[in-house]
C-alpha atoms as a PDB file:
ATOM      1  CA  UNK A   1     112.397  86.834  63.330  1.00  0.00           C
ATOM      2  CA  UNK A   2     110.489  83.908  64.110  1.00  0.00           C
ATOM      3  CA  UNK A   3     106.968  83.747  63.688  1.00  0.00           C
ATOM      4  CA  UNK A   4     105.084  84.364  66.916  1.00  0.00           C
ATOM      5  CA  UNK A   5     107.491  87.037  67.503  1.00  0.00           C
ATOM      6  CA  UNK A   6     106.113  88.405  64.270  1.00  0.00           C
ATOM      7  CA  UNK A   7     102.849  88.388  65.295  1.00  0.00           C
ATOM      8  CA  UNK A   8     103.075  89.362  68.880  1.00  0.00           C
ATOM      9  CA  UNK A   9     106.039  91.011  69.105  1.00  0.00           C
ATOM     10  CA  UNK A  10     109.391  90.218  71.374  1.00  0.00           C
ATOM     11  CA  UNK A  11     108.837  88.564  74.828  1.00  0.00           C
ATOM     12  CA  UNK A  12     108.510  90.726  77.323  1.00  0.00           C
ATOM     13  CA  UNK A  13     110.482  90.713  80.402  1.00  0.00           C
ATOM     14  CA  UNK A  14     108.727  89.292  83.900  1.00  0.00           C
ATOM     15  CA  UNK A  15     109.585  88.860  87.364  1.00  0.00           C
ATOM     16  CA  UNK A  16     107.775  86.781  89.930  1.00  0.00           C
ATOM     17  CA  UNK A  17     106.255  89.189  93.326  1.00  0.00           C
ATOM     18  CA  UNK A  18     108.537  87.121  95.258  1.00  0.00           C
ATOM     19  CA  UNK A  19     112.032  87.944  93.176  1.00  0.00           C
ATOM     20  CA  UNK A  20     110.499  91.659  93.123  1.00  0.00           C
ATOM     21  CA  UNK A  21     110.104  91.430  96.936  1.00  0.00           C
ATOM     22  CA  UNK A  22     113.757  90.960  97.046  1.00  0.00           C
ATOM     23  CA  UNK A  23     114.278  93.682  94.913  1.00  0.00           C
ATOM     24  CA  UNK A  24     112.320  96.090  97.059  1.00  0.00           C
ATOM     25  CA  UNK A  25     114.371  95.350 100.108  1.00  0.00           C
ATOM     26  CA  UNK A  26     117.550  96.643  98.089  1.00  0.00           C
ATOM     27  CA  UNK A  27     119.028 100.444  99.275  1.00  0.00           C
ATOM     28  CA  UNK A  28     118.208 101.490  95.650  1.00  0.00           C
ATOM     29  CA  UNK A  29     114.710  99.791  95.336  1.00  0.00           C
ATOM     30  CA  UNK A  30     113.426 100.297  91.829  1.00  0.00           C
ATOM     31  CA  UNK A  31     110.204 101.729  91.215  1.00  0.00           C
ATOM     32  CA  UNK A  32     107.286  99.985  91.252  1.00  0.00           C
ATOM     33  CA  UNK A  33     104.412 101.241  88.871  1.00  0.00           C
ATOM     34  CA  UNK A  34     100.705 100.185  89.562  1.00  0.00           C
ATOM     35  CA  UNK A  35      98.733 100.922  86.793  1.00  0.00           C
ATOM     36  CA  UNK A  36      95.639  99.867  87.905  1.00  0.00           C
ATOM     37  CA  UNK A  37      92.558 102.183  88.544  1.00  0.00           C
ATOM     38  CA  UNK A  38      92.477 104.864  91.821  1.00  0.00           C
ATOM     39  CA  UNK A  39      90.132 102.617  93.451  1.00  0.00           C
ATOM     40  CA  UNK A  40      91.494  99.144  92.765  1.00  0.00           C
ATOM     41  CA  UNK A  41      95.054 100.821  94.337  1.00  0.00           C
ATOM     42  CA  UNK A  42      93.208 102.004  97.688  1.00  0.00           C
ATOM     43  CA  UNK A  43      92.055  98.386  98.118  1.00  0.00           C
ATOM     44  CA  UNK A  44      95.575  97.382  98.112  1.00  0.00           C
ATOM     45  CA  UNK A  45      98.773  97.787  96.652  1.00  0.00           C
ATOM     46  CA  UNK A  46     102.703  97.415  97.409  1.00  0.00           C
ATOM     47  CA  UNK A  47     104.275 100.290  99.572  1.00  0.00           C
ATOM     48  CA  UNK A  48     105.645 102.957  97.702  1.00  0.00           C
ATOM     49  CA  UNK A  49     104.074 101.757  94.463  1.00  0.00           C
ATOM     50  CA  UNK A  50     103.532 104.850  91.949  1.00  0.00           C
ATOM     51  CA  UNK A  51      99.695 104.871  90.910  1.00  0.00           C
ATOM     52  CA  UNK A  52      99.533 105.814  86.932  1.00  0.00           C
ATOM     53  CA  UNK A  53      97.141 104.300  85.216  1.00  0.00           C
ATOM     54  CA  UNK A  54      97.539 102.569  82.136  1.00  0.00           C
ATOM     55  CA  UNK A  55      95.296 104.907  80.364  1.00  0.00           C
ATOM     56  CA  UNK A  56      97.273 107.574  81.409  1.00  0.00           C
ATOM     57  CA  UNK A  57     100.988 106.110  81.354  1.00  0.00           C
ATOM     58  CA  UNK A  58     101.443 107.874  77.686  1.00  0.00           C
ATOM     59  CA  UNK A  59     100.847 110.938  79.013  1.00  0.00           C
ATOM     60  CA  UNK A  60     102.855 111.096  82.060  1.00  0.00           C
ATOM     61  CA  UNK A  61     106.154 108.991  80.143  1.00  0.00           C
ATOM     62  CA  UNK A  62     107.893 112.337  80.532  1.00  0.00           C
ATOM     63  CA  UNK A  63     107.328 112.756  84.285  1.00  0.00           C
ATOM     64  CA  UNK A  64     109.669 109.370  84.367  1.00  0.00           C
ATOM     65  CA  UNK A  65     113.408 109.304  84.940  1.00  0.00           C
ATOM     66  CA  UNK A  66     115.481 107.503  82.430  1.00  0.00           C
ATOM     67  CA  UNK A  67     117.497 105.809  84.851  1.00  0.00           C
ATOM     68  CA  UNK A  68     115.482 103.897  86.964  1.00  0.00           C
ATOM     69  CA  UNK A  69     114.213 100.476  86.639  1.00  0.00           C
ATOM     70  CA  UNK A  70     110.502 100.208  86.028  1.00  0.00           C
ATOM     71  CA  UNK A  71     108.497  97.354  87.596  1.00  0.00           C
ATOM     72  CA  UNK A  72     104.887  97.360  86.464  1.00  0.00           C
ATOM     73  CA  UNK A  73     101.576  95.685  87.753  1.00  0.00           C
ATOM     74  CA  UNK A  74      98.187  95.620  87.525  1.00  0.00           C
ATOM     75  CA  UNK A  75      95.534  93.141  89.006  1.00  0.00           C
ATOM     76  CA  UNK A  76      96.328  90.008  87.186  1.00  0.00           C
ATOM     77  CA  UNK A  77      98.726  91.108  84.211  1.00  0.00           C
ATOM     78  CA  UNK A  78      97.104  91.414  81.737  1.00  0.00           C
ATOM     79  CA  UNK A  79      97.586  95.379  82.048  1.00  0.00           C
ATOM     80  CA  UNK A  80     101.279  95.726  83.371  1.00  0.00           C
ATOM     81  CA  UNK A  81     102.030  93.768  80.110  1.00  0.00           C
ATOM     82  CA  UNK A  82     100.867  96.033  78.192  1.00  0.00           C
ATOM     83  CA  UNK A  83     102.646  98.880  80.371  1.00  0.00           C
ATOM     84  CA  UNK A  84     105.565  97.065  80.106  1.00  0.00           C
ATOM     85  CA  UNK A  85     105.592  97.254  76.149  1.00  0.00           C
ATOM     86  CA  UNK A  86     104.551 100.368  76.525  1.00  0.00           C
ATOM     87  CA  UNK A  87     107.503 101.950  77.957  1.00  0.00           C
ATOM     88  CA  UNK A  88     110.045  99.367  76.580  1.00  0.00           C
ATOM     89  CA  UNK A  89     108.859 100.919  73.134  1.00  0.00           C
ATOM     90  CA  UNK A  90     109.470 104.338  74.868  1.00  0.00           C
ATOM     91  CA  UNK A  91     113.518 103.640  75.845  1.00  0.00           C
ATOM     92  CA  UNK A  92     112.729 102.745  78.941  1.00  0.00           C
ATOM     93  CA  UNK A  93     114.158  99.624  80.882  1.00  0.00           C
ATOM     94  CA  UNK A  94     111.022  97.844  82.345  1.00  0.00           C
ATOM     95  CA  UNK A  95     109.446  94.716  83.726  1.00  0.00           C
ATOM     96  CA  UNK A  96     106.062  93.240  84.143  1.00  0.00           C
ATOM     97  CA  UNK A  97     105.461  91.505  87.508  1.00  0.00           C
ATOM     98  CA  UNK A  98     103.668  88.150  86.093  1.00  0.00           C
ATOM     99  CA  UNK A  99     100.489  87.592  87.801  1.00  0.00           C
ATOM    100  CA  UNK A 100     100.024  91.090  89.204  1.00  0.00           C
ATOM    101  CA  UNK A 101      98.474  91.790  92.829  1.00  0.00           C
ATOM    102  CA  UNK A 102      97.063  88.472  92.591  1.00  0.00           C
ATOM    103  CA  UNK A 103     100.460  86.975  92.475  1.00  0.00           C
ATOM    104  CA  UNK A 104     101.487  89.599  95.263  1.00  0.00           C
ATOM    105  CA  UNK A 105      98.541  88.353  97.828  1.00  0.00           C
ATOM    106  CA  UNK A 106      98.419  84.475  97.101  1.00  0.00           C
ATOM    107  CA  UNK A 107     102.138  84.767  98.068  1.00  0.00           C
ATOM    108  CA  UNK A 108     101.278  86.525 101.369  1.00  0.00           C
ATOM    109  CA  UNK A 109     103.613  89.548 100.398  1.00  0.00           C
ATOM    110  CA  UNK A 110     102.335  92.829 102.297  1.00  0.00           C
ATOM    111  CA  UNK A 111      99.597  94.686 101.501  1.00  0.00           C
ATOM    112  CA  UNK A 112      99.053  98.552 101.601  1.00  0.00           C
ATOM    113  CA  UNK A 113      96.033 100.020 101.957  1.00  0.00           C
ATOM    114  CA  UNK A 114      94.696 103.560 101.086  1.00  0.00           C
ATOM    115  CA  UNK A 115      95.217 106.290  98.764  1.00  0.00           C
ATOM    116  CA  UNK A 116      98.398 107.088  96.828  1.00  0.00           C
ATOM    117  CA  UNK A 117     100.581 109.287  99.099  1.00  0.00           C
END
C-alpha cells in the first residue's frame, strides 16, 4: 500500500457528465443518485436522478438493488465522493461524477427542474 493510499484510502472511481451522458442514453441506463439537499435538486438536476441525500444514504443502503450501477453527484463533488466511498465500502459498484451539477451545466447537458417524482 503506498502511502497516500494509506492515508486517504483507494482512488475512487469518476466519470466525466459527458461519458455519463452517454451512459444515460443506454436501454439499461444506470442509476443516477443525487445526493444533494431537497431544495438544491428542485433547482435542477438530471432526469430520472434518485434524490437521497448524503445524510441519509446509510439509512436507505437497503432500499438499493445490488445489481445496478450507481452513479453519484452532488453540486461540485465534494459530496458524491464521499457517497461514492460510501457505498463502495457497502458492496456496492459505484461512481462519482467528477465535478457534480457544475460539471453537468458548464457542459450544457439538460437540466430538470422540480421536485423528485
Amino acid at each position: 500500500m503506498d502511502i497516500l493510499s494509506g492515508l486517504f484510502g483507494a482512488p475512487i472511481p469518476a466519470i466525466s457528465a459527458q461519458e455519463l451522458n452517454e451512459k444515460l442514453k443506454n436501454a439499461k441506463a444506470p442509476l443516477v443518485i443525487d445526493v444533494r439537499e431537497p431544495e438544491e435538486y428542485q433547482q435542477g438536476h438530471i432526469a430520472r436522478a434518485k434524490l437521497i441525500p448524503l445524510g441519509q444514504l446509510g439509512q436507505r443502503l437497503k432500499d438499493l438493488p445490488q445489481d445496478q450501477d450507481f452513479f453519484c453527484v452532488c453540486a461540485s463533488g465534494s459530496r458524491s465522493t464521499a457517497a461514492t466511498r460510501q457505498l463502495i465500502k457497502a458492496g456496492y459498484k459505484a461512481i462519482n461524477m467528477s465535478g457534480g451539477m457544475s460539471a453537468w451545466m458548464r457542459a450544457g447537458l439538460p437540466v430538470k427542474k422540480g421536485s423528485a417524482a
